[in-house]
Protein backbone atom coordinates (compact mmCIF):
# COMPACT_ATOMS: atom_id res chain seq x y z
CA UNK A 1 17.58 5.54 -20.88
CA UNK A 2 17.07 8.26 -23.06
CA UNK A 3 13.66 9.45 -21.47
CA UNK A 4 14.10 11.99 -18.31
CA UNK A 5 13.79 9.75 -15.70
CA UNK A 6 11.44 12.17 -13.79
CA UNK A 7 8.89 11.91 -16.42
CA UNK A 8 9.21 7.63 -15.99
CA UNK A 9 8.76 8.15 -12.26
CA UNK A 10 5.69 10.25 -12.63
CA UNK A 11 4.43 7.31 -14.88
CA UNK A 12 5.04 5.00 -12.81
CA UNK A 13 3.54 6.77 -9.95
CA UNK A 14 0.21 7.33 -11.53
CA UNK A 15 0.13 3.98 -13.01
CA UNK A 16 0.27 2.47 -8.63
CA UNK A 17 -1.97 5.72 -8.15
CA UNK A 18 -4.56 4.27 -10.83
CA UNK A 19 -4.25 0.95 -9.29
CA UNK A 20 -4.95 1.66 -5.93
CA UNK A 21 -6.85 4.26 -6.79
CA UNK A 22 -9.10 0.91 -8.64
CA UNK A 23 -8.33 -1.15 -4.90
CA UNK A 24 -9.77 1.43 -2.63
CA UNK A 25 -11.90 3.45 -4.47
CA UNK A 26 -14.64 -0.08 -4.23
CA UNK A 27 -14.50 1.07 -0.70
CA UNK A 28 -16.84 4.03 -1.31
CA UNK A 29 -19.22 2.11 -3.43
CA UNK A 30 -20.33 -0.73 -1.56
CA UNK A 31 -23.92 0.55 -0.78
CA UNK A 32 -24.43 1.71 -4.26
CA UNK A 33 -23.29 -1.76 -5.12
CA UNK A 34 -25.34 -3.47 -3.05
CA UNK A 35 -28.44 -1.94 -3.50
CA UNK A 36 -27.54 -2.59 -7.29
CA UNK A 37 -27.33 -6.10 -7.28
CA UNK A 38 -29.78 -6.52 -4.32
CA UNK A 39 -27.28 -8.19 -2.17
CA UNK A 40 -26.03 -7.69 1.15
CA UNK A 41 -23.46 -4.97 2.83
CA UNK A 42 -21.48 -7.89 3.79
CA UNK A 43 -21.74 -9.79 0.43
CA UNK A 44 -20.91 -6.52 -1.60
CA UNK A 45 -18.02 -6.74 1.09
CA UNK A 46 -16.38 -9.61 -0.85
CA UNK A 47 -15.41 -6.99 -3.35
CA UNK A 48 -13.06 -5.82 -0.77
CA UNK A 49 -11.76 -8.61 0.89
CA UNK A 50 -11.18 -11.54 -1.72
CA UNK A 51 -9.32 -8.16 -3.85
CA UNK A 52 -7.15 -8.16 -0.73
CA UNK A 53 -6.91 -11.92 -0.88
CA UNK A 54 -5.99 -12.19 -4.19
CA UNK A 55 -2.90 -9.41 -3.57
CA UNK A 56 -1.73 -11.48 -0.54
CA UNK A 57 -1.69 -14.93 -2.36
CA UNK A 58 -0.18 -13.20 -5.35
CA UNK A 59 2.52 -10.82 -4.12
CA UNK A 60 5.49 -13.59 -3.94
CA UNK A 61 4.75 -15.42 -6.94
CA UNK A 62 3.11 -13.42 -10.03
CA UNK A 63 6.34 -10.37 -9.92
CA UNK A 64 8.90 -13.74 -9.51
CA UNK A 65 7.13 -15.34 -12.70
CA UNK A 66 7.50 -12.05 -14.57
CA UNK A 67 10.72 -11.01 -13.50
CA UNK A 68 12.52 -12.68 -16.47
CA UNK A 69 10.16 -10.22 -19.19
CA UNK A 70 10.24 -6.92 -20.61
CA UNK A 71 8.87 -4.51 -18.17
CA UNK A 72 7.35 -2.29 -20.61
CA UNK A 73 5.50 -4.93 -21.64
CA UNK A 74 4.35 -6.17 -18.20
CA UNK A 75 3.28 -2.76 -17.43
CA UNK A 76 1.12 -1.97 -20.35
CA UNK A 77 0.25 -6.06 -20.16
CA UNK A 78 -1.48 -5.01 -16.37
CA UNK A 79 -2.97 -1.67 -17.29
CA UNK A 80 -4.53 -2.81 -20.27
CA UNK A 81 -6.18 -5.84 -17.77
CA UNK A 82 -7.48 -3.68 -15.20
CA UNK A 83 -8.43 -1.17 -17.82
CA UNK A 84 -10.62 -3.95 -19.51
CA UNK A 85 -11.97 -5.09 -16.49
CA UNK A 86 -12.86 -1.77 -14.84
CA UNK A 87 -14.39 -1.65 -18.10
CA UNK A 88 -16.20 -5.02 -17.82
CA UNK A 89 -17.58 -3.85 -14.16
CA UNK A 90 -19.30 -0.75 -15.58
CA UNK A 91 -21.85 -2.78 -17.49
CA UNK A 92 -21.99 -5.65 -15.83
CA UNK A 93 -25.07 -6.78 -15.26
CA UNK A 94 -24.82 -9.99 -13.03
CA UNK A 95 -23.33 -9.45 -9.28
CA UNK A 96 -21.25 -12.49 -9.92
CA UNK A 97 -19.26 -11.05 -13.38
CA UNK A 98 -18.76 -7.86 -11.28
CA UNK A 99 -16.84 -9.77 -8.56
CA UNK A 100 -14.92 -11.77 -11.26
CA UNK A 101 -14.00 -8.76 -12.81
CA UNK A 102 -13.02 -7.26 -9.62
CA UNK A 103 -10.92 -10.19 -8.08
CA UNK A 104 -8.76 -10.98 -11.29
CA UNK A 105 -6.71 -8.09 -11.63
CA UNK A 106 -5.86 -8.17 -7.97
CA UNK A 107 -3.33 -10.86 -8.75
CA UNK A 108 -1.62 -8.88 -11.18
CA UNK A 109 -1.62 -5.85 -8.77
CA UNK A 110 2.06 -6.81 -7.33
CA UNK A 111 3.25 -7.30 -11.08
CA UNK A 112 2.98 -3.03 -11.39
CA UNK A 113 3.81 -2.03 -8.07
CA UNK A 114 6.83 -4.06 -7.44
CA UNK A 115 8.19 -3.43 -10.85
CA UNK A 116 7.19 0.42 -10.10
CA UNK A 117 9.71 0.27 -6.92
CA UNK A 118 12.43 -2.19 -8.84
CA UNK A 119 12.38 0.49 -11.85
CA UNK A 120 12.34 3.99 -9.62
CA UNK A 121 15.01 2.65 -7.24
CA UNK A 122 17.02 1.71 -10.36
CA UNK A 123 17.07 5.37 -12.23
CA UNK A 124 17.84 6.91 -9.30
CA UNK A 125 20.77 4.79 -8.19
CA UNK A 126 21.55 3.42 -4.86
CA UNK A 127 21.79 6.58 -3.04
CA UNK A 128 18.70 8.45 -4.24
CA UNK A 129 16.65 4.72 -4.64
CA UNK A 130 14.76 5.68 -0.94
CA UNK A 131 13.61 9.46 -2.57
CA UNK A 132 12.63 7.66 -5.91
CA UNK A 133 10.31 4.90 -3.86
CA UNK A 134 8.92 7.46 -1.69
CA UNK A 135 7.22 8.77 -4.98
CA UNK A 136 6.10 5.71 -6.01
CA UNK A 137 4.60 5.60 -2.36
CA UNK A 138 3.04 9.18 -2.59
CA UNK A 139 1.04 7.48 -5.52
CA UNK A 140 0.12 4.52 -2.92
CA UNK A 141 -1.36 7.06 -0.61
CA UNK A 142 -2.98 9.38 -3.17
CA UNK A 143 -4.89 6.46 -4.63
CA UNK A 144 -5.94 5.44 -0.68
CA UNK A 145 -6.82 9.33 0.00
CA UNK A 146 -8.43 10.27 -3.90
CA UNK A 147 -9.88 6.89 -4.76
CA UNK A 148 -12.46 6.41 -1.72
CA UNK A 149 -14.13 10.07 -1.67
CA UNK A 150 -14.20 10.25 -5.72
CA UNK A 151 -15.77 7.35 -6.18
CA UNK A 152 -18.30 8.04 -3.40
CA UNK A 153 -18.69 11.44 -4.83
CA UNK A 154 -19.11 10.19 -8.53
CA UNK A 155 -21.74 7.59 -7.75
CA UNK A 156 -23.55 9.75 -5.21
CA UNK A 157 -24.25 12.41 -7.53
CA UNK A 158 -23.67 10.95 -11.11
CA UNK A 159 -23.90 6.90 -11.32
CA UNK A 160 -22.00 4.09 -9.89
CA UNK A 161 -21.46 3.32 -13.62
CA UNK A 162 -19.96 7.05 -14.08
CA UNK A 163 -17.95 6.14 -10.58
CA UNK A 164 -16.38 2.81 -11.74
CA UNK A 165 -15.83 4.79 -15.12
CA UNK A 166 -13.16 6.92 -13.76
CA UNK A 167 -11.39 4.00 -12.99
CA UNK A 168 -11.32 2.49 -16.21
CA UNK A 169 -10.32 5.81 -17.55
CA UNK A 170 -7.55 6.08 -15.20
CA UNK A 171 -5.84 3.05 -15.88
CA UNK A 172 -6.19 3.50 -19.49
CA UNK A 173 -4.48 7.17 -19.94
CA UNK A 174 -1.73 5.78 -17.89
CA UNK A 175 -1.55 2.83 -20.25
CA UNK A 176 -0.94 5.39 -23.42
CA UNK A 177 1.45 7.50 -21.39
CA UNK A 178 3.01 4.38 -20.71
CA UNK A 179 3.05 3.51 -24.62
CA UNK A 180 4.56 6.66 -25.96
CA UNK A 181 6.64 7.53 -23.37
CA UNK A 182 8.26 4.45 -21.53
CA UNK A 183 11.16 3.15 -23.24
CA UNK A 184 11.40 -0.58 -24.02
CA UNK A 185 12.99 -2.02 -20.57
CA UNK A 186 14.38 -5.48 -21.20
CA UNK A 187 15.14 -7.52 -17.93
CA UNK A 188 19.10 -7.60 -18.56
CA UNK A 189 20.02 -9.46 -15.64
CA UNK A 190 18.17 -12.64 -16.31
CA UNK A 191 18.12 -14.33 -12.46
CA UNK A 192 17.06 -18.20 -12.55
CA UNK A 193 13.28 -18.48 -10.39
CA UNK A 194 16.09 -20.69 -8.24
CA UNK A 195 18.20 -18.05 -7.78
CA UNK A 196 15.28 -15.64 -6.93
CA UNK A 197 13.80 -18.14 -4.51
CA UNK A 198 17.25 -18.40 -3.25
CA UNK A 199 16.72 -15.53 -1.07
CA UNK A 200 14.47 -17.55 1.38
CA UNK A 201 16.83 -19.14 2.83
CA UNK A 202 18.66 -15.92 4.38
CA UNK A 203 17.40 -15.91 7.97
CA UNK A 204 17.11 -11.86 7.49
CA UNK A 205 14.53 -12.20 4.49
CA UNK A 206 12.41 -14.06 6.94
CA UNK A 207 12.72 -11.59 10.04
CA UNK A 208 12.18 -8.69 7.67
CA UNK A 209 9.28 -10.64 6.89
CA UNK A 210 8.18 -10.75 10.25
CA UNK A 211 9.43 -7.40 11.02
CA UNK A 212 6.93 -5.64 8.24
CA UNK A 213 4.39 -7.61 9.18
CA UNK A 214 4.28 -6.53 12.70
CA UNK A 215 4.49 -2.72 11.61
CA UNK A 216 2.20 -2.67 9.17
CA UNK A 217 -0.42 -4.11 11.34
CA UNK A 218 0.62 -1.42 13.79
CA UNK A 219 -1.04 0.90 11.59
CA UNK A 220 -3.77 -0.91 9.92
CA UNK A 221 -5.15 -2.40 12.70
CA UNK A 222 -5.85 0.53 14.23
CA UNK A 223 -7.16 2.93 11.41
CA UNK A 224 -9.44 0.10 9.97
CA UNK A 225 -11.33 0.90 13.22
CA UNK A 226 -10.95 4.23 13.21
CA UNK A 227 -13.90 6.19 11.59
CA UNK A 228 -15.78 3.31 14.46
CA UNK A 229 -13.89 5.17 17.20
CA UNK A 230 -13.85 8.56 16.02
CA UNK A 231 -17.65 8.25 15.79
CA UNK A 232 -18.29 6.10 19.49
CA UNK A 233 -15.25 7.79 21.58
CA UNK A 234 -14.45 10.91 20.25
CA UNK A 235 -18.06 11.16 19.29
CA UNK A 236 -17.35 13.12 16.04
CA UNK A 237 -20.28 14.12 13.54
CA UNK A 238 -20.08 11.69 10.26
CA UNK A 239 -18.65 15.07 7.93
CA UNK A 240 -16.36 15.88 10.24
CA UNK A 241 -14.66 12.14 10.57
CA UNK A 242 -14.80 11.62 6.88
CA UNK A 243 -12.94 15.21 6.67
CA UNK A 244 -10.71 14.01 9.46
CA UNK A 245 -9.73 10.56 7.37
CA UNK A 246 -9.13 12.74 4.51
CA UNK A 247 -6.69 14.98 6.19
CA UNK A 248 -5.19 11.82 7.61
CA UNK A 249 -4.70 10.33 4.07
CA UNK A 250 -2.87 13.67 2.99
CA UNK A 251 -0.70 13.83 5.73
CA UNK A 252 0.58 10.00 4.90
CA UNK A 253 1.36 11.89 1.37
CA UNK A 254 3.75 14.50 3.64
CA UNK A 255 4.60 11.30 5.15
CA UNK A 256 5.76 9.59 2.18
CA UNK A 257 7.66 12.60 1.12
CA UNK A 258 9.67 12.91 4.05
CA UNK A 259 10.64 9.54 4.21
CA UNK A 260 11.96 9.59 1.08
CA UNK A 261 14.59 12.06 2.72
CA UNK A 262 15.00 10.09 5.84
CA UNK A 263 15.42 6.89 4.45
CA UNK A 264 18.01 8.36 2.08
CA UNK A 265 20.42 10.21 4.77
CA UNK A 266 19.64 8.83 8.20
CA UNK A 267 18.05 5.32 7.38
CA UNK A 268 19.10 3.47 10.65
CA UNK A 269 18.18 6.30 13.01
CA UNK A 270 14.91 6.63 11.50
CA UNK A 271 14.19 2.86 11.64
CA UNK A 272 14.76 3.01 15.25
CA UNK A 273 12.64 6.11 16.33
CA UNK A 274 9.89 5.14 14.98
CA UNK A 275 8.58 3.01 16.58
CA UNK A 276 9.16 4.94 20.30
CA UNK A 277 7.08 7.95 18.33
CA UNK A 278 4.11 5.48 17.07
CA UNK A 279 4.21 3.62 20.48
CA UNK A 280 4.32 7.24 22.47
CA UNK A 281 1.51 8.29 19.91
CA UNK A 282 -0.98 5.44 20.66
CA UNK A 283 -0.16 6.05 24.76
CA UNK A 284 -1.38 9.46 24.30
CA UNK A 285 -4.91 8.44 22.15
CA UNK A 286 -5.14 6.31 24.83
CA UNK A 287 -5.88 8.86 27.36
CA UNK A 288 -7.81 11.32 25.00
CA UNK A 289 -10.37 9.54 23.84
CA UNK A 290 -12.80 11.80 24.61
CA UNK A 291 -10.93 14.95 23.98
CA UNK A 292 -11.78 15.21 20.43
CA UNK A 293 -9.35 18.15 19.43
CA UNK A 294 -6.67 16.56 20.37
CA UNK A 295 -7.62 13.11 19.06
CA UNK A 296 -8.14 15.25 15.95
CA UNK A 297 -4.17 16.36 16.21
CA UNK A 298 -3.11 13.39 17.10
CA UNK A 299 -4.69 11.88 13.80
CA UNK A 300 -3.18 14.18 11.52
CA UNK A 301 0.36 13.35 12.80
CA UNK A 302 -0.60 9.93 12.62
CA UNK A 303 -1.21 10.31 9.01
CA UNK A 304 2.35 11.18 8.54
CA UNK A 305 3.76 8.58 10.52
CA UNK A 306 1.76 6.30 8.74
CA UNK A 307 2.98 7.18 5.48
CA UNK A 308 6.02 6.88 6.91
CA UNK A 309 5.88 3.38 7.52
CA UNK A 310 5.01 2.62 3.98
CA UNK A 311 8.68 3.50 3.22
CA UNK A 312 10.05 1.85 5.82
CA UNK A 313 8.46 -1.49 5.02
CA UNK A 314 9.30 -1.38 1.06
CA UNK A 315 13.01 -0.16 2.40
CA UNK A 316 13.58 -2.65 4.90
CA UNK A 317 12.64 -6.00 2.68
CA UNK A 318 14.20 -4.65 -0.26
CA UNK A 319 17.70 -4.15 1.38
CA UNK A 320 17.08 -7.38 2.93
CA UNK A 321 17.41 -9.14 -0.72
CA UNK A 322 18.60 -6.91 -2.77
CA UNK A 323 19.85 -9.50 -5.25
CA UNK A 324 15.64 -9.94 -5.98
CA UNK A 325 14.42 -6.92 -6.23
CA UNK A 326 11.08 -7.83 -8.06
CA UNK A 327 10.73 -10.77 -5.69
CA UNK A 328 11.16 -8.75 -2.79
CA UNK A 329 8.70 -6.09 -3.29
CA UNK A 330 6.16 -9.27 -3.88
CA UNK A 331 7.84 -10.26 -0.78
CA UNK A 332 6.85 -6.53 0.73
CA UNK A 333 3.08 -6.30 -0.39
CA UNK A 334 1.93 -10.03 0.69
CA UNK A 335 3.82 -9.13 4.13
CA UNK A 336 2.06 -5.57 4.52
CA UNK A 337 -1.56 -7.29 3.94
CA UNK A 338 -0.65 -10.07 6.20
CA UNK A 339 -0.07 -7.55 8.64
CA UNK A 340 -3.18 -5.79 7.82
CA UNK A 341 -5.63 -8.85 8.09
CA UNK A 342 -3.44 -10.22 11.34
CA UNK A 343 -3.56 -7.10 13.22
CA UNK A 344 -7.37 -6.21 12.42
CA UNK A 345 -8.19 -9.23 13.60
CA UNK A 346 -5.87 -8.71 16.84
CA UNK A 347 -7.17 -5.63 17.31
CA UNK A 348 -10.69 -7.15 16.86
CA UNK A 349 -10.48 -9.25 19.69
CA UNK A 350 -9.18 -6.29 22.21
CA UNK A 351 -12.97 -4.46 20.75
CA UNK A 352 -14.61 -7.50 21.59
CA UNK A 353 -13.57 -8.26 24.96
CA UNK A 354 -12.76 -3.99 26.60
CA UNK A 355 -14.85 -2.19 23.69
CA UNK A 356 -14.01 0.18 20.92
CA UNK A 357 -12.00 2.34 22.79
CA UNK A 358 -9.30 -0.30 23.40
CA UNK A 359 -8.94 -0.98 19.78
CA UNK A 360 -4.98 1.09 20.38
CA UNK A 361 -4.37 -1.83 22.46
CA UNK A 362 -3.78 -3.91 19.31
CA UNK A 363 -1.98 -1.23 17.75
CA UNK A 364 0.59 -0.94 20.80
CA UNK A 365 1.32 -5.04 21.19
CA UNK A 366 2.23 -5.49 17.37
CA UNK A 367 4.65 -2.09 17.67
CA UNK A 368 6.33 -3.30 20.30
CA UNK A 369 6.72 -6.70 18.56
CA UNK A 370 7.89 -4.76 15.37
CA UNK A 371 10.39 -2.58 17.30
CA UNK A 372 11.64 -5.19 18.78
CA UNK A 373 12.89 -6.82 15.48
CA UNK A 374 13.97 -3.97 14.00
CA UNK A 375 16.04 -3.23 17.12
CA UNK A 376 17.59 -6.78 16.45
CA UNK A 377 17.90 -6.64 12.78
CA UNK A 378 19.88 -3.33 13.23
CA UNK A 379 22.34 -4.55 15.41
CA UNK A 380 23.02 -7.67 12.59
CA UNK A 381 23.02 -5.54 9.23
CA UNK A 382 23.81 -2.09 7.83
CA UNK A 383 21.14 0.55 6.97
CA UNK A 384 23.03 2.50 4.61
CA UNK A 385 21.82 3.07 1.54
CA UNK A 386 24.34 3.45 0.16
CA UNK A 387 25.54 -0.14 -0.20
CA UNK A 388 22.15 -1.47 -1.15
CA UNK A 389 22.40 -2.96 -4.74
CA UNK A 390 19.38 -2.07 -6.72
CA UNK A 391 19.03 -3.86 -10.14
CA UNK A 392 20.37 -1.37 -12.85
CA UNK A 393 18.93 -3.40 -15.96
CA UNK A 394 15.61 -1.41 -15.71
């Protein structure tokens, strides 16, 4: 490629950062939303929750059926559909347009990202491919850390038409980037769907499966409850948890960068430790609940670890079926919001049954699950990066 393949990463990295940025950013607006449309928390809610949905069922099949086209064209296909519909949700009138608006581009979410990790592990090369995709994931946590206190901010003191606005525009100047500066980016190695598919019958796809899955919902199931527990446990004021998520959300950015490094020059080592340090972590917010500075620390470094994990999950499914590469980052998101949904869920029950401030409890049992299968998948394939065969047709 004749374009500096910096310049394509940054692309690509805003273009996940405007679509995530579009995914979480609804977070921010759901009582704005609902006391537009005169519907319920929980009804404005399915916003949320079928978007979610829609990523899960979609993340296997929709970047296998577009595999075999031009990338370029995929990419400025999906931003120009999420750009139309963000536009679509700022004057719609009826609650019911808004949600159809909302919930079709969230099947064509894993189209961009996994083509945004296929591409940026590609122009870097095999060695570099972990530093490259921890860019793309710096975009992933950006649009989680930006999207939910602009879009608050926006419709708090402008509109919620101003708020969904900004991510229309988003999507849209990424689009044009993507237009004049993205080379055309035929998909030279043509694999069969067969052949993609083919991958499922490898016993490791289906324990890296499993594996990401598990750590994920480590995380997730957790911090979904956290502002809950910062607020009933630690009893924090509601500025200073919101400032706490937000330093949480930049620290998975320092996270993200780091792992990039990690994954790059000490990939097996780093797969291993982590989940001793997550496990250790959630010991210790076990027994300082109450002890709000240190629950406070304890956050921040949780942010990194968490961005962390991102890596690790992309990394781990990726090298697991290398000879897919779209199909296994599809492979990588529907696993990650399994894990999600599983583990709040889990995590659910422990709140139910001990209270809030057992809600760790769910985090621990899926970490030791994960570790477990790490451990195992270690001990059965290499983690050097080095041999991992990224497409190079990109």
């Amino acid at each position: 490629m004749q374009t500096n393949k910096h310049l394509l990463i940054f692309i690509l990295m805003t273009g996940v950062f405007g679509i995530l940025n579009t995914e979480m950013g609804f977070i921010g607006l759901l009582p704005y939303i609902a006391e537009r449309y005169d519907v319920t928390i929980v009804h404005a809610g399915l916003l949320i929750s079928l978007f979610a949905l829609g990523v899960a069922i979609a993340g296997p099949i929709m970047p296998l059926l577009f595999s075999r086209f031009n990338r370029k064209h995929v990419m400025l296909f999906v931003l120009g559909l999420f750009t139309v519909c963000n536009t679509i949700s700022v004057f719609a009138a009826d609650f019911n347009l808004l949600l159809a608006a909302r919930v079709l581009p969230a099947f064509f979410h894993p189209v961009y990202c996994s083509m945004a990790f296929t591409v940026a592990a590609a122009l870097a090369g095999a060695k570099d491919a972990p530093k490259a995709v921890a860019k793309i994931n710096i975009g992933v946590s950006a649009g989680m850390v930006v999207g939910v206190p602009i879009s608050n901010f926006l419709a708090a003191n402008i509109s919620l038409s101003a708020s969904m606005s900004f991510f229309a525009m988003t999507t849209f100047l990424v689009m044009l980037a993507t237009v004049f500066f993205v080379p055309s980016m035929p998909a030279e190695k043509r694999l069969s769907y067969g052949k993609q598919l083919a991958v499922l019958k490898k016993p490791v796809v289906w324990a890296s499966i499993f594996a990401v899955i598990f750590l994920n919902g480590s995380v997730f199931g957790v911090f979904n409850y956290w502002a809950a527990y910062l607020g009933s446990v630690s009893g924090l004021a509601p500025n200073l948890i919101s400032l706490l998520l937000f330093g949480y959300g930049l620290c998975n950015i320092f996270g993200s960068m780091a792992a990039g490094n990690l994954l790059s020059s000490r990939s097996e080592i780093t797969v291993k430790v982590f989940p001793f340090l997550l496990g250790a972590l959630y010991l210790l917010m076990l027994t300082s609940g109450s002890n709000w500075p240190m629950v406070a620390v304890l956050t921040l470094f949780w942010g990194i670890l968490a961005g962390i994990n991102g890596n690790i999950n992309q990394f781990w499914l990726s090298h697991a079926a290398p000879e897919a590469p779209d199909f296994a980052n599809g492979l990588f998101l529907t696993s990650a919001n399994l894990g999600t949904m599983a583990a709040t869920e889990v995590s659910g029950i422990f709140i139910d049954h001990f209270g809030i401030e057992y809600v760790i409890c769910g985090g621990l049992l899926f970490i030791v699950i994960a570790g477990i299968l790490f451990w195992s998948q270690c001990t059965r394939h290499s983690m050097n990066p080095a041999e991992l065969s990224v497409e190079q047709g990109a």
